[in-house]
Protein backbone atom coordinates (compact mmCIF):
# COMPACT_ATOMS: atom_id res chain seq x y z
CA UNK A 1 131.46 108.20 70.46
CA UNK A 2 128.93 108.01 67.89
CA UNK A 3 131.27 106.72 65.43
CA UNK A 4 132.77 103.79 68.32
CA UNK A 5 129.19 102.90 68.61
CA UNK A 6 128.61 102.28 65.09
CA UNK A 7 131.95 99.79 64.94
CA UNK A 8 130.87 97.54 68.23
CA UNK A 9 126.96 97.82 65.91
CA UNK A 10 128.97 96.30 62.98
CA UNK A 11 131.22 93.63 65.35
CA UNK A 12 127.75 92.46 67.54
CA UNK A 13 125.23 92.23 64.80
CA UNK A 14 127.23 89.28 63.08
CA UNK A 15 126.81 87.32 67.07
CA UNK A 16 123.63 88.06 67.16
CA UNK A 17 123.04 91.51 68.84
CA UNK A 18 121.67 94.96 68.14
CA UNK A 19 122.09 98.08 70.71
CA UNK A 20 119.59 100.25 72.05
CA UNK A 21 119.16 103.69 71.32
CA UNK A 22 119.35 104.44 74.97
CA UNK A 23 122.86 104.13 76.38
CA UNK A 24 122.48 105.25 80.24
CA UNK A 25 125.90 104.38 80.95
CA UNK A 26 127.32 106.52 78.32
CA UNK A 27 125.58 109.85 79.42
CA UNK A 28 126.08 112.26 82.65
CA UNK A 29 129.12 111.41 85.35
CA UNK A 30 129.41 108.19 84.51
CA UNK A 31 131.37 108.66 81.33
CA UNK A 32 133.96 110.71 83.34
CA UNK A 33 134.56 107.12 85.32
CA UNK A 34 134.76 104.23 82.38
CA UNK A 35 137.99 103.23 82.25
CA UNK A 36 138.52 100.91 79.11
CA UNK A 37 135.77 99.07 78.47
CA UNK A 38 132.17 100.15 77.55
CA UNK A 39 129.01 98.53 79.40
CA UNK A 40 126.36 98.72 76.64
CA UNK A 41 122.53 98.36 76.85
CA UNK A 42 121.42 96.37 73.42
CA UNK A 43 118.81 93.25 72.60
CA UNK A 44 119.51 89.73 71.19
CA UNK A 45 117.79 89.36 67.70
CA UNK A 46 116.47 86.23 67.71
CA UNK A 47 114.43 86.49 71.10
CA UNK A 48 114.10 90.33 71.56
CA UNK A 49 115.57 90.07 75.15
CA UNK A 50 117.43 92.56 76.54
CA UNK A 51 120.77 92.37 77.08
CA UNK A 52 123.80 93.79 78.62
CA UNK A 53 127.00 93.87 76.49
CA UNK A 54 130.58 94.57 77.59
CA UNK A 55 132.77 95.53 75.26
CA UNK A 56 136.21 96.44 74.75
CA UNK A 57 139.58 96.69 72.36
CA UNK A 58 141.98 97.86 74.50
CA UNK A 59 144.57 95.74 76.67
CA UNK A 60 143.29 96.67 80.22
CA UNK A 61 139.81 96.47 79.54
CA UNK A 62 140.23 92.82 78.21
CA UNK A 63 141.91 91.78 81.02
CA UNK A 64 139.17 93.58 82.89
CA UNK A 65 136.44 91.34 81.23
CA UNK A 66 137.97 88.18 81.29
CA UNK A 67 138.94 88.79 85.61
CA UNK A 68 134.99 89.58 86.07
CA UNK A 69 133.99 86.64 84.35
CA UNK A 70 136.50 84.50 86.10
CA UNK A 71 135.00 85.91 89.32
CA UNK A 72 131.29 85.68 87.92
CA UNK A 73 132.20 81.56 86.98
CA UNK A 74 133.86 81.03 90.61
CA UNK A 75 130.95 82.69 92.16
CA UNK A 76 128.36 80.75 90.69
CA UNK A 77 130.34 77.25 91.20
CA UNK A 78 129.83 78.48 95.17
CA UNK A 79 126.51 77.30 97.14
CA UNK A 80 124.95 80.50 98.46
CA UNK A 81 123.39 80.26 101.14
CA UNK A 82 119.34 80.38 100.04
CA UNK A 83 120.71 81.84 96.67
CA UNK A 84 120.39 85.13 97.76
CA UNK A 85 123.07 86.36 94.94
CA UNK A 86 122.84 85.44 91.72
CA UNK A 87 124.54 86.38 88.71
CA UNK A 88 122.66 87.67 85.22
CA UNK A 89 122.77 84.27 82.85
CA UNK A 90 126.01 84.38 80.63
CA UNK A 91 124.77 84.55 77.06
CA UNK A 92 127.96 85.10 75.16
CA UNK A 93 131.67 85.64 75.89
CA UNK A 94 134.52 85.91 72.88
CA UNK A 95 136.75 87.67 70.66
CA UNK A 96 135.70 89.49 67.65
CA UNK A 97 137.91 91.77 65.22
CA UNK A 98 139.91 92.59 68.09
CA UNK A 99 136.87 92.87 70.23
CA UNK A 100 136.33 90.76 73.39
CA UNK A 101 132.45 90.77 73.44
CA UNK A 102 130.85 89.56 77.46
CA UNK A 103 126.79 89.58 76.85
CA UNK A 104 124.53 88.58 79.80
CA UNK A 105 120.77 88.81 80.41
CA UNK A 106 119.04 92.05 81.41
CA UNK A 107 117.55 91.78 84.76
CA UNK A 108 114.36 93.79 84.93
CA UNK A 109 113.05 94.88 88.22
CA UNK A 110 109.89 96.94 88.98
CA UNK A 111 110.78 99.46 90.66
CA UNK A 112 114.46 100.23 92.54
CA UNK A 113 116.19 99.87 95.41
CA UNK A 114 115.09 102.54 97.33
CA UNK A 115 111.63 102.56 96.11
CA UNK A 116 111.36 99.27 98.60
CA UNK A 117 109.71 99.84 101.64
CA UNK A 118 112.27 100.78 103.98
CA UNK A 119 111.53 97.53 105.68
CA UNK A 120 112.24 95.60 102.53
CA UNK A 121 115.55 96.99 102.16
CA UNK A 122 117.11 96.58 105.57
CA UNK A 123 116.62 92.94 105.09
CA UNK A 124 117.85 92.81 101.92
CA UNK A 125 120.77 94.60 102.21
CA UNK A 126 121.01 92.34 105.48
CA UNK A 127 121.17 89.35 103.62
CA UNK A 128 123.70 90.40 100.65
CA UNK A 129 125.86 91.08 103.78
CA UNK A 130 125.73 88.48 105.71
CA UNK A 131 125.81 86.07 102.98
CA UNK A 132 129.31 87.63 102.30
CA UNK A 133 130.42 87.49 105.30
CA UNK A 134 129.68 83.88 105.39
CA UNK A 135 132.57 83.35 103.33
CA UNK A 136 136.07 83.22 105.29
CA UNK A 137 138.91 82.52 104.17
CA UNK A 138 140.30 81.00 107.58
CA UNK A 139 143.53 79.29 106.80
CA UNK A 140 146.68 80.22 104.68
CA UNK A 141 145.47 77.04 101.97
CA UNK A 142 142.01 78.64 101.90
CA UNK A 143 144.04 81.97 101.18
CA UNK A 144 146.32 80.17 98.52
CA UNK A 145 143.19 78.88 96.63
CA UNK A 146 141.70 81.71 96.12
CA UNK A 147 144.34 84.32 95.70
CA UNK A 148 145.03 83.70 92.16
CA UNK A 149 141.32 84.95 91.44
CA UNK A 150 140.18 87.78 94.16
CA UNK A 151 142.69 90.13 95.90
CA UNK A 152 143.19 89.61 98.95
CA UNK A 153 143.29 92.61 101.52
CA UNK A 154 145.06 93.34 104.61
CA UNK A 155 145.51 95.89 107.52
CA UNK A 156 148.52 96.39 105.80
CA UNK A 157 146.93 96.59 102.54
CA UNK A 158 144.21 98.98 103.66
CA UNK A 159 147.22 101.49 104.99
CA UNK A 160 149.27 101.50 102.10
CA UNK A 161 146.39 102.52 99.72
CA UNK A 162 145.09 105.09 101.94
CA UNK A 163 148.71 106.83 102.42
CA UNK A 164 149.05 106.99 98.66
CA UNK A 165 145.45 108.77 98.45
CA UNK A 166 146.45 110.80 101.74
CA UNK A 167 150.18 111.87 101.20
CA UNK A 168 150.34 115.77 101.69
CA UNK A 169 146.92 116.37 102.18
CA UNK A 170 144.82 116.61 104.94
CA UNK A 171 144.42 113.23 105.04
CA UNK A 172 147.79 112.36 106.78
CA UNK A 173 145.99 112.47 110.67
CA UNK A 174 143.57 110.19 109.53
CA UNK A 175 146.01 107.90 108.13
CA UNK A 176 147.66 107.53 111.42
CA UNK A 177 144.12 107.00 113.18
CA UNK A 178 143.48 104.01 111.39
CA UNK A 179 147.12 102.94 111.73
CA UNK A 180 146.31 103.28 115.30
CA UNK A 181 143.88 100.44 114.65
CA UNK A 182 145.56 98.12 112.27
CA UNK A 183 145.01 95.24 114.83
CA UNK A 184 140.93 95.64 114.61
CA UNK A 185 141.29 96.14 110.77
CA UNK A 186 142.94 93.01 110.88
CA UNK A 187 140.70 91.35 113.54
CA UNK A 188 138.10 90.90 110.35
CA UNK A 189 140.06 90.27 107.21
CA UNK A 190 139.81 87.86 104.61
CA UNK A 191 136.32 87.91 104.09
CA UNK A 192 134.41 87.88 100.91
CA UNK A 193 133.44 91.52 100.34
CA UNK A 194 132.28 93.70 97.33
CA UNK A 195 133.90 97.14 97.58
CA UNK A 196 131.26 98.75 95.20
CA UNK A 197 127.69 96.90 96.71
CA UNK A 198 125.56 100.01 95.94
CA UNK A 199 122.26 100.08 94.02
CA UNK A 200 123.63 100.76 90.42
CA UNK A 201 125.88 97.60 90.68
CA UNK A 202 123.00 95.69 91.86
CA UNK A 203 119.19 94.51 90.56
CA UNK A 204 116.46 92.97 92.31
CA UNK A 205 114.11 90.73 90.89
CA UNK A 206 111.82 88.81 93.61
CA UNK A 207 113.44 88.77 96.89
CA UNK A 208 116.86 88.19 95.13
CA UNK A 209 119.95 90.39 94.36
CA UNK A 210 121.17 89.83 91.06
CA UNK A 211 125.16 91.24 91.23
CA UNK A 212 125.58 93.09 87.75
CA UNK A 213 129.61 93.96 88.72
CA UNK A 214 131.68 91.11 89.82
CA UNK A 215 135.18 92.90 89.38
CA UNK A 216 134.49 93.86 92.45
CA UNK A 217 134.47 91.17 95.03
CA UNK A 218 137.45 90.46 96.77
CA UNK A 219 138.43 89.41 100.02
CA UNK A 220 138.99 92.02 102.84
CA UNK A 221 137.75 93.37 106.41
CA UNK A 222 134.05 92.08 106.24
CA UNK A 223 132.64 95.91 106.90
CA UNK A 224 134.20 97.47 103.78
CA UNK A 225 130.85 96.32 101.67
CA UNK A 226 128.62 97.73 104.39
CA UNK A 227 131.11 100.97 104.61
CA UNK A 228 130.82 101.72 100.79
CA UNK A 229 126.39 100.71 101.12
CA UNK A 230 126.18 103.06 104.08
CA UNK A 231 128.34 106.00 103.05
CA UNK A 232 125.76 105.93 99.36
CA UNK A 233 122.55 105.71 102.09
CA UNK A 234 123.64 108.35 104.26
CA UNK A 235 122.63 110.86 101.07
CA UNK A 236 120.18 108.76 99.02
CA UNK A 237 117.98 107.16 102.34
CA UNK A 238 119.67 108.43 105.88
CA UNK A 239 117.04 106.12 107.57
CA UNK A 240 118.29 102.93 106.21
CA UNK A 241 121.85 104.50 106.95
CA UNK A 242 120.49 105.15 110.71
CA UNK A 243 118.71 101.45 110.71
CA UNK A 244 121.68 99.45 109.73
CA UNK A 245 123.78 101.23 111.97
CA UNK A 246 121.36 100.96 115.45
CA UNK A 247 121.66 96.89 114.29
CA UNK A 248 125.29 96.75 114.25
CA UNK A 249 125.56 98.47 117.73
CA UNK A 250 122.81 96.43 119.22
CA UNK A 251 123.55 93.10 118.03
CA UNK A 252 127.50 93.26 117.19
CA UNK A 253 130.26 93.99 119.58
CA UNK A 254 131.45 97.68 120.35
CA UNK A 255 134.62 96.69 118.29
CA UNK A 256 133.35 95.39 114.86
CA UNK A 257 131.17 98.92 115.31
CA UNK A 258 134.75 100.16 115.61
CA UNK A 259 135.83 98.05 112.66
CA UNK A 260 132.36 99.56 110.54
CA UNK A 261 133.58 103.22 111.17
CA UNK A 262 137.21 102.77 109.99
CA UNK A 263 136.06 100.80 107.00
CA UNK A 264 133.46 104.27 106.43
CA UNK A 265 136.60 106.54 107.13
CA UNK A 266 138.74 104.50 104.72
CA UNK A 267 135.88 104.69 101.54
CA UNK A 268 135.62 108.16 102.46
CA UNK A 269 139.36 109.06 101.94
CA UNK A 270 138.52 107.06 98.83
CA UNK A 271 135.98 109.07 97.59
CA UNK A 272 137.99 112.47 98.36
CA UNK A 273 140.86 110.80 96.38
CA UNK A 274 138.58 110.32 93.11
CA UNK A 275 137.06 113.71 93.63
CA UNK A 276 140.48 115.33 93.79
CA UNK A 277 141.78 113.37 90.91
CA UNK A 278 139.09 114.19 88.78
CA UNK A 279 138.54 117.49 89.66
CA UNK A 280 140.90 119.35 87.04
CA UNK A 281 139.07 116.78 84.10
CA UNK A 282 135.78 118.90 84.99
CA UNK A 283 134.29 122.16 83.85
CA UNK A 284 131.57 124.79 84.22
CA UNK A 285 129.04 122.79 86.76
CA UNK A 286 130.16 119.67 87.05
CA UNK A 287 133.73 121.47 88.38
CA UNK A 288 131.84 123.25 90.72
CA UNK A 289 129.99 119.99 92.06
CA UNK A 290 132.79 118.13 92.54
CA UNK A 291 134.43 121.21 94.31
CA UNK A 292 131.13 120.75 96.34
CA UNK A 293 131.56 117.15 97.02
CA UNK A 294 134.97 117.63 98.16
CA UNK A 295 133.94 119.85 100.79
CA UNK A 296 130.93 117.64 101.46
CA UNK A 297 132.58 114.20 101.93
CA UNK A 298 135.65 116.04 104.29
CA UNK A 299 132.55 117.16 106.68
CA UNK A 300 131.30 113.52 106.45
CA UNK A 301 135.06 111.99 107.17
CA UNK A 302 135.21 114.66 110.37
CA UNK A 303 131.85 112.82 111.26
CA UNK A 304 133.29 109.53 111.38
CA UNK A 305 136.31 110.30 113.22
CA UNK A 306 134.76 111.75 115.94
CA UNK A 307 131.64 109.27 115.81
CA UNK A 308 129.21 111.75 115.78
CA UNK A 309 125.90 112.05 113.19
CA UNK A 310 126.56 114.16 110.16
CA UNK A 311 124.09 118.22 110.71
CA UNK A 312 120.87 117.52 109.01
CA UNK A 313 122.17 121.17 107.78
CA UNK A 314 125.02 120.22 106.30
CA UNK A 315 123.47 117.30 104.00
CA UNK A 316 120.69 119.37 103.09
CA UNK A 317 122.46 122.07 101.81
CA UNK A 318 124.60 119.47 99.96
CA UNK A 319 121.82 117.80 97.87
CA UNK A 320 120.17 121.23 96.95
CA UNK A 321 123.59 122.11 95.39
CA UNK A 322 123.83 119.28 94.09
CA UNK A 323 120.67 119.04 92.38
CA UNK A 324 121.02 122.31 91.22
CA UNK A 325 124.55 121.55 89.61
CA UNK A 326 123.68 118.54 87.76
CA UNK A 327 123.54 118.08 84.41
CA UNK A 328 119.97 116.96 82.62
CA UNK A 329 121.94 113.80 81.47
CA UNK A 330 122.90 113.33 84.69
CA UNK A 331 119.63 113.50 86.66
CA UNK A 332 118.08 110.77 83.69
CA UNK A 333 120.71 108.55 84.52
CA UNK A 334 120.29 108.58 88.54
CA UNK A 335 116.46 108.09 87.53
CA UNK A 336 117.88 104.07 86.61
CA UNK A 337 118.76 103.69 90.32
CA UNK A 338 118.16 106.59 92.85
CA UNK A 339 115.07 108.66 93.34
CA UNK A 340 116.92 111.48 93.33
């Protein structure tokens, strides 16, 4: 790594750029999940700004960088309501020595997400939703338009994924429970959605949400965002978990709560797929804490299915084994967005 670090120095400091010492995205779990691009903390020489650079030499990872900032440009040319999401300013996208280089501004923020009062972040996660969901795609030349840019998801779509992630595991009765439901799935499609809206793809500065990963926004069922927000808050703040969910049952219908809890079962069967996948690429503790989560995040999918709150017990005992099986890299790292 050291030695890839010192090429993308030589390739950036001609642009303009230097890196930081500190690479947080580089260190703990999070290495285990780049794919093919590196997301690099450096500073821009002339002004002494942070920035963030994105980074990459390899065919998927390109492609990668140029879809997000295809996204990012489409996003921005939208009128937000209030401008509640905003996007980092673009400071320099292009190919070097076989390098495509993406640099944007580094959005500082005081303190994190959950540091907010818990107050604070209901309505802000409140807003990021809803402004989402104010975006529809309603008719097939709305779907046309923007297909060529953000996939578009389905019941169908939903089903097929899942069954690939599920196929001879113990996953397979789930699969045919939200089969079962297709039609409500449906029922709330083609909205805009970010699959990943948790705290370390996010920054707040004022009262505004500053979306650091646009790769992810597609359109899909409208409750997959607030499935893949709540499933994070049910270990890192279960009252804002317990708070957003009271508001969907007392101010939605009993079916879109229906059409929240499949979209939680679906990212769970998610996360038991990545957990699985990567378990035999782990060792010593981090082997044993993904064996952990795998146990963990089965006990949270039985939850969902049967609409009942996950033991206090049971996520307890989690986060103590947890804590206790990260690495010191690890618990630095979760120190940039998570208390804990």
């Amino acid at each position: 790594m050291e030695s890839n670090l010192a090429k993308i120095t030589q390739i950036i400091e001609p642009l303009g750029f230097s890196l930081d010492q500190y690479q947080p995205h580089l260190s703990g779990e999070r290495w285990l999940m780049m794919r093919d691009k590196l997301v690099l903390i450096g500073y821009q020489n002339e002004t002494k700004e942070k920035v963030v650079i994105k980074v990459s030499d390899k065919i998927s990872g390109k492609k990668e960088i140029v879809r997000e900032k295809k996204v990012r440009d489409i996003m921005n040319s939208l009128v937000f309501s209030d401008d509640s999401i905003l996007f980092p300013a673009e400071i320099y996208f292009g190919l070097s020595n076989n390098h495509l280089v993406w640099v944007a501004k580094f959005i500082p923020q005081e303190k994190i997400f959950v540091q907010h009062s818990l107050e604070e972040q209901f309505f802000t996660a409140l807003r990021a939703f809803e402004t989402q969901e104010a975006f529809h795609a309603s008719t097939y030349r709305h779907l046309r338009e923007i297909g060529d840019t953000f996939p578009i998801l389905t019941a169908q779509n939903y089903l097929d994924n899942f069954q690939k992630f599920s196929a001879g595991s113990a996953l397979t009765k789930t699969f045919h429970y939200l089969a079962d439901h297709r039609t409500i799935i449906d029922r709330y499609a083609n909205h805009l959605i970010h699959t990943d809206f948790v705290p370390h793809n996010f920054r707040i500065s004022g009262n505004q949400i500053y979306m650091l990963d646009s790769s992810s926004f597609c359109f899909g069922n409208k409750y997959e965002s607030w499935a893949r927000f709540l499933n994070y808050m049910l270990i890192h703040n279960p009252k804002l978990e317990n708070l957003l969910l009271n508001y969907i049952k007392q101010n939605r219908s009993p079916e879109e709560y229906l059409a929240l809890r499949l979209m939680r079962i679906y990212k769970t069967g998610y996360l038991l797929n990545y957990y699985a996948e990567t378990l035999n690429k782990t060792t010593g503790d981090l082997h044993i804490l993904t064996q952990r989560r795998l146990d963990f995040w089965h006990q949270v999918l039985g939850a969902l299915i049967d609409d009942r709150p996950l033991s206090s017990e049971v996520l307890e005992r989690y986060l103590v084994e947890r804590d206790q099986l990260r690495s010191i890299e690890e618990k630095e790292r979760q120190r940039e967005f998570a208390v804990a």
